[in-house]
N, C-alpha and C. Protein backbone atom coordinates (compact mmCIF):
# COMPACT_ATOMS: atom_id res chain seq x y z
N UNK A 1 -2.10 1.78 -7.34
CA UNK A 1 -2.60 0.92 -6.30
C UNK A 1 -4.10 0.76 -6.49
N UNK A 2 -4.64 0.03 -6.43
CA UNK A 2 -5.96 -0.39 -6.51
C UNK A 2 -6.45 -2.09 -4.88
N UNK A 3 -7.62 -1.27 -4.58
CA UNK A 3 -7.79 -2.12 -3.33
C UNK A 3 -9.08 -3.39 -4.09
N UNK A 4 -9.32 -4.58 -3.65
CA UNK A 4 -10.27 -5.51 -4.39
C UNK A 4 -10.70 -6.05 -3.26
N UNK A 5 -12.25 -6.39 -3.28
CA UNK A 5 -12.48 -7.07 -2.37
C UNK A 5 -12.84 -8.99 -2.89
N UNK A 6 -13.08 -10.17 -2.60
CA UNK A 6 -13.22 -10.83 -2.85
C UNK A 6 -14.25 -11.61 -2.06
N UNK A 7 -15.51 -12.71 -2.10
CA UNK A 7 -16.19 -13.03 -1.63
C UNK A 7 -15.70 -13.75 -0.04
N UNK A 8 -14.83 -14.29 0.13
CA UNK A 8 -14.66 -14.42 1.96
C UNK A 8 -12.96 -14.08 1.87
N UNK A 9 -13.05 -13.91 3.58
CA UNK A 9 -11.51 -14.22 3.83
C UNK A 9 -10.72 -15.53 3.69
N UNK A 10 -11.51 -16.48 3.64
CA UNK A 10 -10.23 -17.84 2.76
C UNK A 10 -10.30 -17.47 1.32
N UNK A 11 -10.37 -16.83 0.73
CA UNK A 11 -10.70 -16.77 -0.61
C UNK A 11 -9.45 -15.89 -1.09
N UNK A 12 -9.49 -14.79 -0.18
CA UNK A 12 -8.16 -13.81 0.32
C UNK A 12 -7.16 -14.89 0.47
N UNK A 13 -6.95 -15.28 1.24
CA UNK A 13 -5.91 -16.15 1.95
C UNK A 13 -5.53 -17.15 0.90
N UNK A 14 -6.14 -17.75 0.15
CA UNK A 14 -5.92 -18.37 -0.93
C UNK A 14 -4.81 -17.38 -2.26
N UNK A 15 -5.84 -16.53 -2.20
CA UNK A 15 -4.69 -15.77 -3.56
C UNK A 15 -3.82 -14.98 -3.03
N UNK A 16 -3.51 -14.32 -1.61
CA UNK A 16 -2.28 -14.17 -1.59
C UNK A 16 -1.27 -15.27 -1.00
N UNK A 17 -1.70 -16.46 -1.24
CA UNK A 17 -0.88 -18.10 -0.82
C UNK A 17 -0.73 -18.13 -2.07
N UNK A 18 -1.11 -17.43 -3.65
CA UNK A 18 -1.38 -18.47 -4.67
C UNK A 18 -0.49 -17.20 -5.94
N UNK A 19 -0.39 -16.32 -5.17
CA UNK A 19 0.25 -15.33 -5.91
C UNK A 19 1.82 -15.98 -6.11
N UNK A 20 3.13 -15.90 -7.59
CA UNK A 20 4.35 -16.42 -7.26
C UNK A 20 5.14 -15.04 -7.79
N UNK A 21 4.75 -14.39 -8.50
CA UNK A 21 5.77 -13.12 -8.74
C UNK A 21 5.82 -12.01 -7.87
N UNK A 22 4.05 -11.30 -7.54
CA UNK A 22 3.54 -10.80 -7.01
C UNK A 22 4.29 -10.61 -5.23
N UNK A 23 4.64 -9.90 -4.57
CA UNK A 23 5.13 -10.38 -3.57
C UNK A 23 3.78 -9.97 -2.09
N UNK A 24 3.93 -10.61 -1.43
CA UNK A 24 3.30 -10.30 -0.34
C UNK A 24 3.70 -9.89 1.14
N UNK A 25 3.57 -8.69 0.83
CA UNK A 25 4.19 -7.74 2.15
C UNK A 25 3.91 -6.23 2.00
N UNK A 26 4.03 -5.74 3.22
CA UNK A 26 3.41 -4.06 3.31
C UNK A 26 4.22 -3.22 2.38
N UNK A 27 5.60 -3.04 2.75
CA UNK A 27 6.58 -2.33 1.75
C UNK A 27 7.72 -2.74 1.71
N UNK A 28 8.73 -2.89 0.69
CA UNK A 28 9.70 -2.91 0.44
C UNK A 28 11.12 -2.10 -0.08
N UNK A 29 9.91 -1.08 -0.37
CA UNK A 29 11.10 -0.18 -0.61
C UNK A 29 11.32 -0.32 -1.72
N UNK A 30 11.03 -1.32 -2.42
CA UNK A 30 11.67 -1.40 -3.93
C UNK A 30 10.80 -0.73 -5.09
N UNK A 31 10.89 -1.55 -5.91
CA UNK A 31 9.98 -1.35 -7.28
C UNK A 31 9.05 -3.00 -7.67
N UNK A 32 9.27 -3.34 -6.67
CA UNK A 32 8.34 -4.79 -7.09
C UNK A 32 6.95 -4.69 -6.84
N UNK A 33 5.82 -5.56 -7.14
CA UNK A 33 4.89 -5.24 -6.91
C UNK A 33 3.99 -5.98 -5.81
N UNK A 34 3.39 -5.52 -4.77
CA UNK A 34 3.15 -5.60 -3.60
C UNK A 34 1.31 -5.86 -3.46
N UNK A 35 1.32 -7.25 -2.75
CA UNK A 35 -0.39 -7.47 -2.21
C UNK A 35 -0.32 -7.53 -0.76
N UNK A 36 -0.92 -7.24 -0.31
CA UNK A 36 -1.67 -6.46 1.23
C UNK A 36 -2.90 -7.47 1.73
N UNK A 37 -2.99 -7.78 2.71
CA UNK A 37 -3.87 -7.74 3.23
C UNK A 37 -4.48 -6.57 4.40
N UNK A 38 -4.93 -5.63 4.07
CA UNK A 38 -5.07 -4.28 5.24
C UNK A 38 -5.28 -4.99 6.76
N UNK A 39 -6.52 -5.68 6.65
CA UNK A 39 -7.37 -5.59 8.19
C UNK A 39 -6.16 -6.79 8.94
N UNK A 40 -5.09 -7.66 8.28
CA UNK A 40 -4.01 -7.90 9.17
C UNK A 40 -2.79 -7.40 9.00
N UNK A 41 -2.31 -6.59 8.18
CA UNK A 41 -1.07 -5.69 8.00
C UNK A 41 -1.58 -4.17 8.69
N UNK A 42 -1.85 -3.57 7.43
CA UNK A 42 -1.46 -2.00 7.77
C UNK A 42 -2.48 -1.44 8.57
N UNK A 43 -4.11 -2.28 9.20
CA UNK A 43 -4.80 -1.64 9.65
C UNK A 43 -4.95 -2.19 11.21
N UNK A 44 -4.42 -3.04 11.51
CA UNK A 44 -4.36 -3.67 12.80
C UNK A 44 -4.37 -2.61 14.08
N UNK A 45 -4.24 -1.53 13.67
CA UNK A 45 -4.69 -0.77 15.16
C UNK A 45 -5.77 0.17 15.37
N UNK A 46 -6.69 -0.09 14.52
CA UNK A 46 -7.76 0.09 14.29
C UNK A 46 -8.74 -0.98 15.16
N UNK A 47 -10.15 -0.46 15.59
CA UNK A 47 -11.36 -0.98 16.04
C UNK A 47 -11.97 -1.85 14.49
N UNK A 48 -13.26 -2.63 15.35
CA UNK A 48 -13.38 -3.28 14.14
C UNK A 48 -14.67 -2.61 13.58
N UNK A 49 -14.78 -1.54 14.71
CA UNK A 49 -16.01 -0.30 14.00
C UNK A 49 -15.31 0.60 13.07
N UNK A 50 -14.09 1.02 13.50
CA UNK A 50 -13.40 1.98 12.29
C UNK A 50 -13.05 1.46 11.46
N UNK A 51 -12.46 -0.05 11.22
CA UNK A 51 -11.97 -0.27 10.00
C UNK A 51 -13.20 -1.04 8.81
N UNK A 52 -14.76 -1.15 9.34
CA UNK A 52 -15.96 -1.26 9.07
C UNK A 52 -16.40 0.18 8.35
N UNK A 53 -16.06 1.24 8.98
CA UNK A 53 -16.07 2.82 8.32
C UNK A 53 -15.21 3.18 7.26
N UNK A 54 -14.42 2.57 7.41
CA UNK A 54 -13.41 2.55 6.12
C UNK A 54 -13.22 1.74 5.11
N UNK A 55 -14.61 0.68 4.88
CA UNK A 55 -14.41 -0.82 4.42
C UNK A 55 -13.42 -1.61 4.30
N UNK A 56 -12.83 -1.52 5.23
CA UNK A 56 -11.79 -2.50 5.42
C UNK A 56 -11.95 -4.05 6.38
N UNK A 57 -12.27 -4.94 5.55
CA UNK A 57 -12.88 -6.12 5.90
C UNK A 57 -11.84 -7.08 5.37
N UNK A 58 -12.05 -8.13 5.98
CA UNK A 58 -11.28 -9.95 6.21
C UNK A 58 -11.54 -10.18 4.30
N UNK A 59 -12.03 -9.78 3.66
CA UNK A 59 -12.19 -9.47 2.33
C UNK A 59 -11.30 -8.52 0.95
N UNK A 60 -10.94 -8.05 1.66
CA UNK A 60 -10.36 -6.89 0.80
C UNK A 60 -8.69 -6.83 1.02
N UNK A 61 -7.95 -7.31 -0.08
CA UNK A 61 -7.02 -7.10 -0.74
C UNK A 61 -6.10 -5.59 -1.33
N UNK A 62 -4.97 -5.48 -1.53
CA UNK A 62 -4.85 -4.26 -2.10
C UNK A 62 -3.24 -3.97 -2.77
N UNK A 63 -3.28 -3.80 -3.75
CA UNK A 63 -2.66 -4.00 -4.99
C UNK A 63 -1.86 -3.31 -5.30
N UNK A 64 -0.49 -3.13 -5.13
CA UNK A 64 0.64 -2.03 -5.80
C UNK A 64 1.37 -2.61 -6.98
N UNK A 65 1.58 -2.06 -7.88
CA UNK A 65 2.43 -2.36 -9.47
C UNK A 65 3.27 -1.68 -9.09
N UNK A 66 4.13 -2.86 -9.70
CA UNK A 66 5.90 -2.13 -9.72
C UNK A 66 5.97 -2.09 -10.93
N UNK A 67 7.18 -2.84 -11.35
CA UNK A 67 7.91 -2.59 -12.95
C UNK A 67 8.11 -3.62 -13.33
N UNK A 68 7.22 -4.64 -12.86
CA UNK A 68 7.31 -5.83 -13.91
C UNK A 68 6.19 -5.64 -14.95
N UNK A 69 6.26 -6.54 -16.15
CA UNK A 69 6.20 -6.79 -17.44
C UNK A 69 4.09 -6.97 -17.18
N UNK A 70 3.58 -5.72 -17.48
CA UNK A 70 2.15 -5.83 -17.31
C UNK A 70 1.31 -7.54 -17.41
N UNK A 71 2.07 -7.95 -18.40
CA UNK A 71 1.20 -9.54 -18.81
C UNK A 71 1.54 -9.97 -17.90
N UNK A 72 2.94 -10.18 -17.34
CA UNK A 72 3.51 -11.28 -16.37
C UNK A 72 2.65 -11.21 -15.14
N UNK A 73 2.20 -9.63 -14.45
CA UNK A 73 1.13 -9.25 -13.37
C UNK A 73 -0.21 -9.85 -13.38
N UNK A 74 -0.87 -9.60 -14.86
CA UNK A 74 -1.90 -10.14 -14.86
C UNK A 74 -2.12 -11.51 -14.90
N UNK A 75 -0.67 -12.59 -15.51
CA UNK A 75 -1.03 -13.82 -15.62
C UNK A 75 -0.40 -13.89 -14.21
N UNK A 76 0.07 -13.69 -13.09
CA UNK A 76 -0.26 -14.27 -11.82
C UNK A 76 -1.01 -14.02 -11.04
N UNK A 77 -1.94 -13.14 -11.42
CA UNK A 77 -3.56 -12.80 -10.74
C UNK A 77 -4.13 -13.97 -11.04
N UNK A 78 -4.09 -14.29 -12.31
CA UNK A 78 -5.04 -14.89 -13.38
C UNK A 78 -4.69 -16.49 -12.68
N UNK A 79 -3.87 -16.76 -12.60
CA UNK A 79 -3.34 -18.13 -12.19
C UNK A 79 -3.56 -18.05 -10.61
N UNK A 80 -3.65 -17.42 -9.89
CA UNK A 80 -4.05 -17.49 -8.40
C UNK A 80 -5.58 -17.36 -8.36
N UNK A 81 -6.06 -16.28 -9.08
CA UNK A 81 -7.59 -16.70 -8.94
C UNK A 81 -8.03 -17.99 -9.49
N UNK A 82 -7.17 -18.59 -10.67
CA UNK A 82 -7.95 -19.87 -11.01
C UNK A 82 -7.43 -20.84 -10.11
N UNK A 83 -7.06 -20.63 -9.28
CA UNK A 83 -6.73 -21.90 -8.24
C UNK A 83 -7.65 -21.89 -6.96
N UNK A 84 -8.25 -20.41 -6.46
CA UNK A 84 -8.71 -20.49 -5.76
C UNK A 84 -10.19 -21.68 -5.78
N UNK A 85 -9.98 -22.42 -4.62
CA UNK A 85 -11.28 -23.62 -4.57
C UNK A 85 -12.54 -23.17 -3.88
């Protein structure tokens, strides 16, 4: 797992809209590989002073690998960041 931050929250919102293998959701249970948004998924009951203590900002992304095919991961990063406008 690795967490990323990116320059705004539409920017966020863009690549996990822009992600197609990648899935977007907290957990599944499976082996697929999973993008997050914390500060509206898993950190929502948090203050916006604690989740500021924890850098968890409208910015920051966060990344689980499953068992797909390493290239296939990186070329749908690669293809969602180049879309972002």
């Amino acid at each position: 797992m690795i967490a990323f931050a990116v320059d705004s929250a539409e920017t966020a919102r863009q690549i996990l809209e822009g992600v197609k293998l990648i899935k977007f959701a907290e957990s599944l249970g499976g082996t697929e590989s999973l993008i997050t948004y914390p500060i509206r998924q898993t950190h929502t009951d948090l203050t916006a002073e604690e989740c500021a203590e924890k850098g968890i900002t409208d910015c920051l992304l966060r990344f689980s690998t499953g068992i797909e095919a390493t290239q296939d991961l990186i070329d749908d990063l690669a293809q969602a960041f180049a879309a972002v406008e």
